[in-house]
C-alpha atoms as a PDB file:
ATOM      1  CA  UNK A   1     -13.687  31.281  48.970  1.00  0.00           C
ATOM      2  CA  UNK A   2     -14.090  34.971  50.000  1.00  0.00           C
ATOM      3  CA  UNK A   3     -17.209  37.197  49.584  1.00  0.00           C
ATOM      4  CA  UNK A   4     -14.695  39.396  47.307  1.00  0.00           C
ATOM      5  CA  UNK A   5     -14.086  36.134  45.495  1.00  0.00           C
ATOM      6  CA  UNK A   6     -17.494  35.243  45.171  1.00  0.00           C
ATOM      7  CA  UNK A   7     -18.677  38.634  44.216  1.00  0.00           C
ATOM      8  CA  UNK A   8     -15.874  39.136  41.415  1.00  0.00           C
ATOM      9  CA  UNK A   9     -16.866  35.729  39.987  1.00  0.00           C
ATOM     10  CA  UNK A  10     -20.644  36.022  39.780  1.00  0.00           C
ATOM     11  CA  UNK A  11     -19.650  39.865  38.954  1.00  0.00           C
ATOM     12  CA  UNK A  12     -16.849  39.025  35.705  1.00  0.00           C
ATOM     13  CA  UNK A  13     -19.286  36.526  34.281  1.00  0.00           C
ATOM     14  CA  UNK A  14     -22.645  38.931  34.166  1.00  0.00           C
ATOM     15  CA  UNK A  15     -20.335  41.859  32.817  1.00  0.00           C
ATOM     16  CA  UNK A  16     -17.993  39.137  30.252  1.00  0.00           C
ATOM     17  CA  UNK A  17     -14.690  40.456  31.992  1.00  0.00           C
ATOM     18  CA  UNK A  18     -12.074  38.261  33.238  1.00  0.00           C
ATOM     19  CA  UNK A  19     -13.018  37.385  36.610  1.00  0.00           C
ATOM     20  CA  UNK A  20      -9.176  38.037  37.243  1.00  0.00           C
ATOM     21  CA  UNK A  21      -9.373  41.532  36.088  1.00  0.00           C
ATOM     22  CA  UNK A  22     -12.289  42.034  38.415  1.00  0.00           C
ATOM     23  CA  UNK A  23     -11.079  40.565  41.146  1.00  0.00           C
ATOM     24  CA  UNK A  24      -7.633  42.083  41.236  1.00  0.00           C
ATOM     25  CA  UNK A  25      -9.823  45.601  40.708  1.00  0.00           C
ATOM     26  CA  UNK A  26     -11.970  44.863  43.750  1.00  0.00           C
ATOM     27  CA  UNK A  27      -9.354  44.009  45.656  1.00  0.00           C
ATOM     28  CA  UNK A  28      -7.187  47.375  44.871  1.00  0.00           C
ATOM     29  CA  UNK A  29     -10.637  49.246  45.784  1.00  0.00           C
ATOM     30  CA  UNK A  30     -10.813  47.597  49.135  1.00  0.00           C
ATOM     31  CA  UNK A  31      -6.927  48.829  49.793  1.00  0.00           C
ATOM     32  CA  UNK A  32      -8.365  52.214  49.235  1.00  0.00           C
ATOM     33  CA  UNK A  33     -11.183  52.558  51.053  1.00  0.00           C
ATOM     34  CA  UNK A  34     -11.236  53.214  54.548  1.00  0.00           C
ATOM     35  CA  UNK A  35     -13.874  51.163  56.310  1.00  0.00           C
ATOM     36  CA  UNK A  36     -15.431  52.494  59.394  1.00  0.00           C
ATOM     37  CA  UNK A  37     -18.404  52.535  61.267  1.00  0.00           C
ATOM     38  CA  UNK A  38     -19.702  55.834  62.737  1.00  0.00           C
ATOM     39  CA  UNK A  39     -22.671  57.343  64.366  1.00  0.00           C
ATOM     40  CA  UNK A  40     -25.183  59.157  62.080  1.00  0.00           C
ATOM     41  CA  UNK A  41     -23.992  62.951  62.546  1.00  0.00           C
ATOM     42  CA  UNK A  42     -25.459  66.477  61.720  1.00  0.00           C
ATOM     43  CA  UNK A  43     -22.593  67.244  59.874  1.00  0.00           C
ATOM     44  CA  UNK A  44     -22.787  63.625  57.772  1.00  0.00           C
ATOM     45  CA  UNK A  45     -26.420  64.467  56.490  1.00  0.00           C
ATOM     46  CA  UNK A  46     -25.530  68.459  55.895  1.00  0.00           C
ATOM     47  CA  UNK A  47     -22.514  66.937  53.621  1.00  0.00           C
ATOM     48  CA  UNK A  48     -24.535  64.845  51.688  1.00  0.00           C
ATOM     49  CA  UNK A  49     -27.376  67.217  51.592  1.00  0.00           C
ATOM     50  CA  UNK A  50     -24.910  69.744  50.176  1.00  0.00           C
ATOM     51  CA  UNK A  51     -24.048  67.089  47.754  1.00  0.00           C
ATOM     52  CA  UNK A  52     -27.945  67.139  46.545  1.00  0.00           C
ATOM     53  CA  UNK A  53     -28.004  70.490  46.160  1.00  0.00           C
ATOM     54  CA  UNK A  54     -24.961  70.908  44.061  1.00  0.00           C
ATOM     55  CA  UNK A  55     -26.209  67.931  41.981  1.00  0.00           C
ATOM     56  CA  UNK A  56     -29.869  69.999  41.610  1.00  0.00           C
ATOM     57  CA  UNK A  57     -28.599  73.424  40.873  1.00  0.00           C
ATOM     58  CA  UNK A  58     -25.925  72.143  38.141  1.00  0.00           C
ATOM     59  CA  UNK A  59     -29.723  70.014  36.686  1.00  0.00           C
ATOM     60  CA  UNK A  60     -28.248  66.837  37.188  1.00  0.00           C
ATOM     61  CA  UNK A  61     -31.611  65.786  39.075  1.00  0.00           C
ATOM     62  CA  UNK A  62     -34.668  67.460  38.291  1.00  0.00           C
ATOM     63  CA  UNK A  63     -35.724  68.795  41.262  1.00  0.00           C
ATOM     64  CA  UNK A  64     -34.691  69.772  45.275  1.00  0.00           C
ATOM     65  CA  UNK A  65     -33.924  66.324  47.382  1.00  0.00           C
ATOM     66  CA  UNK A  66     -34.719  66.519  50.946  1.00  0.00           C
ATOM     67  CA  UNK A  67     -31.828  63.372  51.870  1.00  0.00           C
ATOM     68  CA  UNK A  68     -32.445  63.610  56.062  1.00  0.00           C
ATOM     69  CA  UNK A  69     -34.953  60.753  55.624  1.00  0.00           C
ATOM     70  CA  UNK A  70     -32.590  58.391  53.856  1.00  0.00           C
ATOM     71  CA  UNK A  71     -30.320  58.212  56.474  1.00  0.00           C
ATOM     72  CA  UNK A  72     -31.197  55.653  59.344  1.00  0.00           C
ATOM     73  CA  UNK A  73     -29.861  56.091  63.324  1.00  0.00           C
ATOM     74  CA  UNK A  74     -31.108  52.749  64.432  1.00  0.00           C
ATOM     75  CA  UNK A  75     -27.431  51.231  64.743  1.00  0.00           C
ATOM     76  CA  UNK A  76     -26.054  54.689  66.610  1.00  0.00           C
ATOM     77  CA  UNK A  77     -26.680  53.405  70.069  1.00  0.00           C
ATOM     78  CA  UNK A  78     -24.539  50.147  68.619  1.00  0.00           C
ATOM     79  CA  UNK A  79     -21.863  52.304  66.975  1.00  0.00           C
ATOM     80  CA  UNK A  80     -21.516  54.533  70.326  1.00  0.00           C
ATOM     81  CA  UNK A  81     -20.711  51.416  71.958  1.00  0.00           C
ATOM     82  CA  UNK A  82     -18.471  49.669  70.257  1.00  0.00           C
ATOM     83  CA  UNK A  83     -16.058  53.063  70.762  1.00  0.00           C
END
């Protein structure tokens, strides 16, 4: 049994869906996805910092998010070398 299978299971039965409904779902959302490991970038945090921002200024959260400290470079070294 996959993790997907495994997932959609314990998923389905704490929601009360048909674990085949779930299952067939996650596995249409993995087809979309695109799965890829990068290195943290400037350009990744100013994204999702301009994400924040938009999210504050239309009062969606309550007040300015400073997101450079959620992000985590300890895999980058890793990442680079794997290229």
């Amino acid at each position: 049994m996959s993790n997907i299978d495994k997932w959609s299971k314990t998923y389905a039965q704490s929601i009360g869906v048909d674990e085949k409904i779930v299952l067939e779902d996650a596995k249409e959302g993995v087809k979309q996805r695109r799965s890829q490991l990068l290195p943290i970038s400037q350009k990744a945090i100013a994204s999702q910092q301009d994400v924040a921002d938009t999210f504050y200024r239309a009062g969606v959260i309550p007040s300015k998010v400073d997101v450079k400290p959620l992000w985590d470079g300890s895999f980058t070294n890793a990442i680079n070398q794997c290229k």
